[in-house]
Protein backbone atom coordinates (compact mmCIF):
# COMPACT_ATOMS: atom_id res chain seq x y z
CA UNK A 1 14.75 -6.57 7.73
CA UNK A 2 15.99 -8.69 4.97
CA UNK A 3 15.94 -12.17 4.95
CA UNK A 4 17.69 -13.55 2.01
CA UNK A 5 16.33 -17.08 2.36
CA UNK A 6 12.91 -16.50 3.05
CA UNK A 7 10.47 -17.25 0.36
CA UNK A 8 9.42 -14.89 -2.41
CA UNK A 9 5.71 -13.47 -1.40
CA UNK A 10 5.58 -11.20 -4.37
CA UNK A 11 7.14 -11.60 -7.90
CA UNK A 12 6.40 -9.07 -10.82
CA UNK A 13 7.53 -9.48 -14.51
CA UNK A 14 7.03 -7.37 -17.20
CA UNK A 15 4.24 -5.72 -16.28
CA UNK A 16 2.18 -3.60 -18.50
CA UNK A 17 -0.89 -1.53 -17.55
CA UNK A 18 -2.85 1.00 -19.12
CA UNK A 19 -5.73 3.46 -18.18
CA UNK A 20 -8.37 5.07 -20.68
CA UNK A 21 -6.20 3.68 -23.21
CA UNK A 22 -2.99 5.14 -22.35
CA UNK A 23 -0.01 3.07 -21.45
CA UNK A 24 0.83 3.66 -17.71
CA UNK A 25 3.12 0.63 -16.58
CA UNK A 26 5.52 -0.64 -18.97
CA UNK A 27 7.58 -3.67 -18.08
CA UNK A 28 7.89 -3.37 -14.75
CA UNK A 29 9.47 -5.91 -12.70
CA UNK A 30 9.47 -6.46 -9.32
CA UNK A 31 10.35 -8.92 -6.40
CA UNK A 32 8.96 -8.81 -2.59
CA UNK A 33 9.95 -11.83 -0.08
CA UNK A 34 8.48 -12.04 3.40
CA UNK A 35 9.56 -10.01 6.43
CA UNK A 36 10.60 -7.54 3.74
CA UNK A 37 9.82 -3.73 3.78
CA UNK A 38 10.05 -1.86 0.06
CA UNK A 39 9.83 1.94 -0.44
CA UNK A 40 8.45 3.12 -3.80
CA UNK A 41 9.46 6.92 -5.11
CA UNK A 42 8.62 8.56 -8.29
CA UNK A 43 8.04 12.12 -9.66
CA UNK A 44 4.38 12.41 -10.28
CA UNK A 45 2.97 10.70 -13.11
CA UNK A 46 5.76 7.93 -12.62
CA UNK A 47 2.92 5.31 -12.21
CA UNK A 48 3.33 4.90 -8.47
CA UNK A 49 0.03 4.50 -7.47
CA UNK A 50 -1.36 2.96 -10.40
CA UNK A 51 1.28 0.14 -9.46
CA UNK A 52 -0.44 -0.40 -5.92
CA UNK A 53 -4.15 -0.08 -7.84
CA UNK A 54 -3.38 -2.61 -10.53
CA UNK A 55 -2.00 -5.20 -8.01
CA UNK A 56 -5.36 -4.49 -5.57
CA UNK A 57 -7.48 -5.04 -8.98
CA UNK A 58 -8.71 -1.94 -9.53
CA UNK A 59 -11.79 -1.74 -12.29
CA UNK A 60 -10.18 1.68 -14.39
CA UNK A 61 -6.95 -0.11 -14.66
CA UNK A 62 -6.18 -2.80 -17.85
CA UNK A 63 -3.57 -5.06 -17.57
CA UNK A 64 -2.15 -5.53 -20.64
CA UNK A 65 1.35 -7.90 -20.45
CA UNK A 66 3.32 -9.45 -17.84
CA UNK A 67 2.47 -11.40 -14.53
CA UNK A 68 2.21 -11.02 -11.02
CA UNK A 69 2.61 -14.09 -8.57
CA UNK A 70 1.66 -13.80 -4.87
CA UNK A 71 2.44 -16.96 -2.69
CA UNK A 72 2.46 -18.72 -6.47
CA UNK A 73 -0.09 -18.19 -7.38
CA UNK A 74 -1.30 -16.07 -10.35
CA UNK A 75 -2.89 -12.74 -8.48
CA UNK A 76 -4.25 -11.53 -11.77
CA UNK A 77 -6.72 -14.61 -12.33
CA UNK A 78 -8.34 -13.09 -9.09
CA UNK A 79 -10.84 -10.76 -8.85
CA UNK A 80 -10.48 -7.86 -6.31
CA UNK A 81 -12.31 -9.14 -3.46
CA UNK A 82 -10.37 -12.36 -3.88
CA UNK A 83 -6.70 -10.75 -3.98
CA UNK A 84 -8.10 -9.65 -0.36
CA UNK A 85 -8.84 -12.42 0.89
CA UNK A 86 -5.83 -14.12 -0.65
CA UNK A 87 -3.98 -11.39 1.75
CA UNK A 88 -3.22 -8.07 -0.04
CA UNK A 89 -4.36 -4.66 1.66
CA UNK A 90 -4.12 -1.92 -0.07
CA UNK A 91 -4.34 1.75 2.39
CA UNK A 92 -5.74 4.56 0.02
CA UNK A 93 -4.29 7.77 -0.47
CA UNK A 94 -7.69 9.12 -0.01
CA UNK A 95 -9.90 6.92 2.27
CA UNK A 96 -13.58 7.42 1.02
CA UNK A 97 -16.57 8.21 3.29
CA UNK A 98 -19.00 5.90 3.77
CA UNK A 99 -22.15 7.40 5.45
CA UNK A 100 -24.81 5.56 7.39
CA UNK A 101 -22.52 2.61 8.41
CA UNK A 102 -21.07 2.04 11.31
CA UNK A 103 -17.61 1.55 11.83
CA UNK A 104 -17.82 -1.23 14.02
CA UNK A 105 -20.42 -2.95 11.81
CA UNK A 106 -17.78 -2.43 9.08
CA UNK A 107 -15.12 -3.78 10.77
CA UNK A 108 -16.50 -6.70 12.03
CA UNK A 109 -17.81 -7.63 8.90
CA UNK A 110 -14.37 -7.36 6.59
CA UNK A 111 -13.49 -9.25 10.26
CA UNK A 112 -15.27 -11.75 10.38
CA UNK A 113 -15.37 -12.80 6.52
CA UNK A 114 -11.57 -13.15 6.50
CA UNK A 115 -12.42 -15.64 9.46
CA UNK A 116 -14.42 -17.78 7.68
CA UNK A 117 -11.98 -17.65 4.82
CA UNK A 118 -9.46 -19.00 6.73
CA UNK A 119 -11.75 -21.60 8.51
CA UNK A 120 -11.74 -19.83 11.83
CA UNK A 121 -14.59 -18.75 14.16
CA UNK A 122 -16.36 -15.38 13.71
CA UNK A 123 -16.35 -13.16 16.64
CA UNK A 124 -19.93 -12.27 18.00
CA UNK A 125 -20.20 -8.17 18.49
CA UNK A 126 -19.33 -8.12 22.51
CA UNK A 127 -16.22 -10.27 22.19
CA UNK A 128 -15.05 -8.31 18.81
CA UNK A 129 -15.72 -5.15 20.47
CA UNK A 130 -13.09 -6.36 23.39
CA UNK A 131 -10.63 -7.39 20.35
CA UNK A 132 -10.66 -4.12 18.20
CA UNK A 133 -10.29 -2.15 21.43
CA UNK A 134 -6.92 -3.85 22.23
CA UNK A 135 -5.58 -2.59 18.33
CA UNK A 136 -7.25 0.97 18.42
CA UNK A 137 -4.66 1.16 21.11
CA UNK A 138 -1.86 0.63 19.02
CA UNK A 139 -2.95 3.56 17.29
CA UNK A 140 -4.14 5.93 20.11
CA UNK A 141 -7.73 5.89 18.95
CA UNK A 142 -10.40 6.71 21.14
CA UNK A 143 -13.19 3.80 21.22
CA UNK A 144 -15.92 6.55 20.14
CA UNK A 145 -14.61 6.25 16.30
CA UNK A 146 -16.55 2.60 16.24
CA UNK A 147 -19.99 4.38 16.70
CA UNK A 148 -19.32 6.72 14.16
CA UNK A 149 -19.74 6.06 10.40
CA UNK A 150 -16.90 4.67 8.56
CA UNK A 151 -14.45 8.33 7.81
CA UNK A 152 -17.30 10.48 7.73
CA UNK A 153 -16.32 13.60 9.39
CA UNK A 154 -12.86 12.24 9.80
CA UNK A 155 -10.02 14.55 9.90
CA UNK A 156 -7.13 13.50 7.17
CA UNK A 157 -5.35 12.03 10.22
CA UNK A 158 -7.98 10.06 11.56
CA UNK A 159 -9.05 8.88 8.41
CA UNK A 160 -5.55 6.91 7.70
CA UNK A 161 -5.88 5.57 11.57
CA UNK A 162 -8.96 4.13 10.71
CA UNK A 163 -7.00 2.79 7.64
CA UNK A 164 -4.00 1.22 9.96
CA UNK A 165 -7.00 -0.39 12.21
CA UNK A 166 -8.25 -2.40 9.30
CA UNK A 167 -4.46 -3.57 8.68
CA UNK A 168 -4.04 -4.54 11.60
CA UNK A 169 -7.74 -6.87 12.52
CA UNK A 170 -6.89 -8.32 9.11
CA UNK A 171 -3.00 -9.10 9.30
CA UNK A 172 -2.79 -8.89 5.20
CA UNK A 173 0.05 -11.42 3.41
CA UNK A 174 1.46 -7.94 1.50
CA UNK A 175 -0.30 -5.04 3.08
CA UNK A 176 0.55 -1.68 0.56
CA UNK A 177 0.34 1.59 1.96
CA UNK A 178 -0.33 3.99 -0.61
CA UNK A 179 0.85 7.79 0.41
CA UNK A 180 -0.15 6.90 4.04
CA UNK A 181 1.86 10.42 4.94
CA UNK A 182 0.19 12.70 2.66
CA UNK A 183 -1.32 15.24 4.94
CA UNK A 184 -0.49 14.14 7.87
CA UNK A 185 1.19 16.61 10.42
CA UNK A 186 4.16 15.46 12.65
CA UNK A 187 2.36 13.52 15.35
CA UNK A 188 0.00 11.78 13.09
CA UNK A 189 2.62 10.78 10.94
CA UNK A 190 4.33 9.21 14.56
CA UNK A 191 0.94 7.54 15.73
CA UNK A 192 0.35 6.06 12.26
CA UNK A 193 3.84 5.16 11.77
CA UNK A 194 4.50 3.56 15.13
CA UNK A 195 0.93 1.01 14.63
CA UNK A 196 2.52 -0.10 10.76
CA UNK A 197 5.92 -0.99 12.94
CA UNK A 198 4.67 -2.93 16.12
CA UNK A 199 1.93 -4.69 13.16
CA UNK A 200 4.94 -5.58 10.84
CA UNK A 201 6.15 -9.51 10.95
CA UNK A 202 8.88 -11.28 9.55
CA UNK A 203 6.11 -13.79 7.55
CA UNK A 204 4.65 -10.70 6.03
CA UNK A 205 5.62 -7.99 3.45
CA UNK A 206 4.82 -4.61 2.88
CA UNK A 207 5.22 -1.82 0.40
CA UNK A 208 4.85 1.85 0.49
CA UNK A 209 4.42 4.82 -1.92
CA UNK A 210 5.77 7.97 -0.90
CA UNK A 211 7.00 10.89 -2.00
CA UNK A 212 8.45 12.03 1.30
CA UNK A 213 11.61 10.78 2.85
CA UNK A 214 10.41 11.59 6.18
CA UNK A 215 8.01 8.72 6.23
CA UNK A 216 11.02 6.19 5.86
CA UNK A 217 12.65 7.92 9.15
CA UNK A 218 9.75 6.25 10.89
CA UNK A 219 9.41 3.05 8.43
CA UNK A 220 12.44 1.98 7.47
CA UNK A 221 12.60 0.08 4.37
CA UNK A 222 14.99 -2.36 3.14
CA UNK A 223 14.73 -1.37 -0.06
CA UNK A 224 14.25 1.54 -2.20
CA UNK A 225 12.68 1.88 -5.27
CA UNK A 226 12.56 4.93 -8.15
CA UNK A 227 9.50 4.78 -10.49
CA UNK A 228 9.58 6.92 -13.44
CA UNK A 229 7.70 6.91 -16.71
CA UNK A 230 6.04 2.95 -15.60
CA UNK A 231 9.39 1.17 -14.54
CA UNK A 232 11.88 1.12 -11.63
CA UNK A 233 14.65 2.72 -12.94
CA UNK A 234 16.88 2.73 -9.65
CA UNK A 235 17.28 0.30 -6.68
CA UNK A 236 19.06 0.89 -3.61
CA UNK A 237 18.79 0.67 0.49
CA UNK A 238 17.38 3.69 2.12
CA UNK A 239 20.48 5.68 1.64
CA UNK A 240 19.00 5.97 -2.22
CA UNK A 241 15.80 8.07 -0.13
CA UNK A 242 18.49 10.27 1.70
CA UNK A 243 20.03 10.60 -2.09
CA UNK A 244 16.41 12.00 -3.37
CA UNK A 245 16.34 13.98 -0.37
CA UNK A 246 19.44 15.53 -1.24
CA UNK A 247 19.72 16.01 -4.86
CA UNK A 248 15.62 15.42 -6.17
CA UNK A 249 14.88 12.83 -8.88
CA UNK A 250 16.95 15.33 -11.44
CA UNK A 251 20.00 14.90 -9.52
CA UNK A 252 19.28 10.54 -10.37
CA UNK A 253 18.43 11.37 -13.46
CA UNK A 254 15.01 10.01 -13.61
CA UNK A 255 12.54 11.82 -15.22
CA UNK A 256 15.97 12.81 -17.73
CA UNK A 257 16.52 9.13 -19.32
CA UNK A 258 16.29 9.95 -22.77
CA UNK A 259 13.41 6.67 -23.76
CA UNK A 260 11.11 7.51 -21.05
CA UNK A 261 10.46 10.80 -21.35
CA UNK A 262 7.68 10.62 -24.15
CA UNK A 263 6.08 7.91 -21.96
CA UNK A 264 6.25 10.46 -18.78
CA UNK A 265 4.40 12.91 -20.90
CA UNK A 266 2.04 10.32 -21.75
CA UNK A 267 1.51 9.33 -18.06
CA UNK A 268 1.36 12.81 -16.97
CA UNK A 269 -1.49 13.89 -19.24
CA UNK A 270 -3.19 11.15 -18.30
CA UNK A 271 -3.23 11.55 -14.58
CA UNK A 272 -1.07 8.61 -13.03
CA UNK A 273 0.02 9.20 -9.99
C-alpha cells in the first residue's frame, strides 16, 4: 500500500557500482518509504541483482559514485553485518548450504544477536523453540527442518522457506527478496508468497527482483520498476508488470534505448544478473 506521507526508509542517488572492473550500476536512483512494496524487472544482465548485493554489502561489488540513505543514515559507511543489524535482509536467489550446523542453532543465534542489538532479552533454546514454531507455521514447515543442517539437502522450495523463516524471526527495516520465485512450482510459490504477505507491515518496506509476473499476482507491489543496462528506465504501478507480460521488455523498449546498449553488452559479458 502506498502511503504518501510516511517517511522515506530508503533513498538512492546516483548510484554507481562496478564488478571485476566493469561498470554494472550507473546512476541509479531510487526511493523506498515505509509500508511500501517495489517490484524490480530487467532483462538479464540489467543489474538487478547486483542492485540488491551492493545495498546488502556484498565483498565482489565496488561502489564507485552516488549514495544510499536508510532511516538517514549513510548505509554505505556500514559494513555488511552492520546494514543487518541496522535492518536490511537480503533473501538469495540461491540459498547456500551450510553443513554441520543446525538450523535451530542458526536461527537462534542471528535471533538472538538482533536482540541484543536492539537492547532486548535473548531467548534461551526451550522458549525460542516455542517462538520459531509459531512462524514455521506461517509457512507450513514441518518442525523437523530445525534439527536438520541449515539447506543441506533442501529441495529449491524448502530452501527459500527456510529463507522466509529468517525474515520473519528478524522483522528486517527493508527486507529484499531477490528471485524468491525462481524454481519454485505453483504451491511453493503460494506457501512462500502467503508468509512475505501476513509478515509485511505498514512501518516496513520491501523490494523484490523478479523476472516473472506471476510472483506479483501473489505480492502485489505498489510500484514497478524496469532495470536495464544499470538504471531504472521505466516506473509504473503493477499494470507496467501486466505490460511486460504482454509485450516483453522489447515491446518498452528497454534493452533498445540507443545509450545503454554498449553498457548492456558490458553488463552481460560480465555476468550481472
Amino acid at each position: 500500500m502506498i502511503y504518501p506521507n510516511s517517511p522515506v526508509l530508503l533513498e538512492v542517488r546516483g548510484l554507481c557500482a562496478s564488478v571485476n572492473g566493469v561498470e554494472i550500476l550507473k546512476g541509479l536512483d531510487f526511493t523506498v518509504r515505509r509500508g511500501e512494496v517495489h517490484a524490480i524487472m530487467g532483462p538479464n544482465g540489467s543489474g538487478k541483482s547486483t542492485f540488491a548485493k551492493v545495498l546488502a554489502g556484498h565483498a565482489a561489488y565496488t561502489v564507485t559514485a552516488g549514495t544510499a540513505q536508510l532511516d538517514g543514515q549513510d548505509l554505505f559507511a556500514l559494513a555488511p553485518e552492520a546494514r543487518a543489524l541496522a535492518g536490511v535482509f537480503l533473501a538469495f536467489q540461491y540459498p547456500i548450504e551450510i553443513p554441520g550446523v543446525a538450523n535451530s542453532q542458526f536461527l537462534r543465534l542471528a535471533y538472538n544477536t538482533l536482540q541484543t542489538q536492539r537492547g532486548q532479552e535473548e531467548l534461551d533454546p526451550l522458549e525460542f523453540d516455542d517462538f520459531v514454531r509459531e512462524k514455521m507455521e506461517l509457512l507450513e514447515m514441518s518442525p523437523e527442518f530445525l534439527g536438520r543442517s541449515v539447506n543441506e539437502g533442501f529441495s529449491g522450495g524448502e530452501k527459500k522457506r527456510n529463507e522466509i523463516l529468517q525474515m520473519a524471526l528478524l522483522e528486517p527495516q527493508l527486507a529484499i527478496l531477490d528471485e524468491t520465485d525462481s524454481g519454485l512450482d505453483i504451491d511453493a510459490l503460494r506457501i512462500v508468497s502467503n508468509g512475505v504477505n501476513q509478515l509485511h507491515h505498514c512501518d516496513k518496506a520491501m523490494v523484490l527482483v523478479t523476472h516473472y509476473q506471476r510472483l506479483l499476482n501473489y505480492i502485489v507491489p505498489d510500484f514497478v520498476h524496469v532495470m536495464d543496462a544499470g538504471r531504472i528506465v521505466k516506473t509504473g504501478g503493477k499494470e507496467l508488470a501486466l505490460e511486460l507480460e504482454e509485450r516483453g521488455y522489447e515491446g518498452i523498449g528497454a534493452g533498445h534505448l540507443p545509450e545503454l546498449e554498449a553498457r548492456h553488452r558490458e553488463q552481460a559479458a560480465a555476468g550481472a544478473p
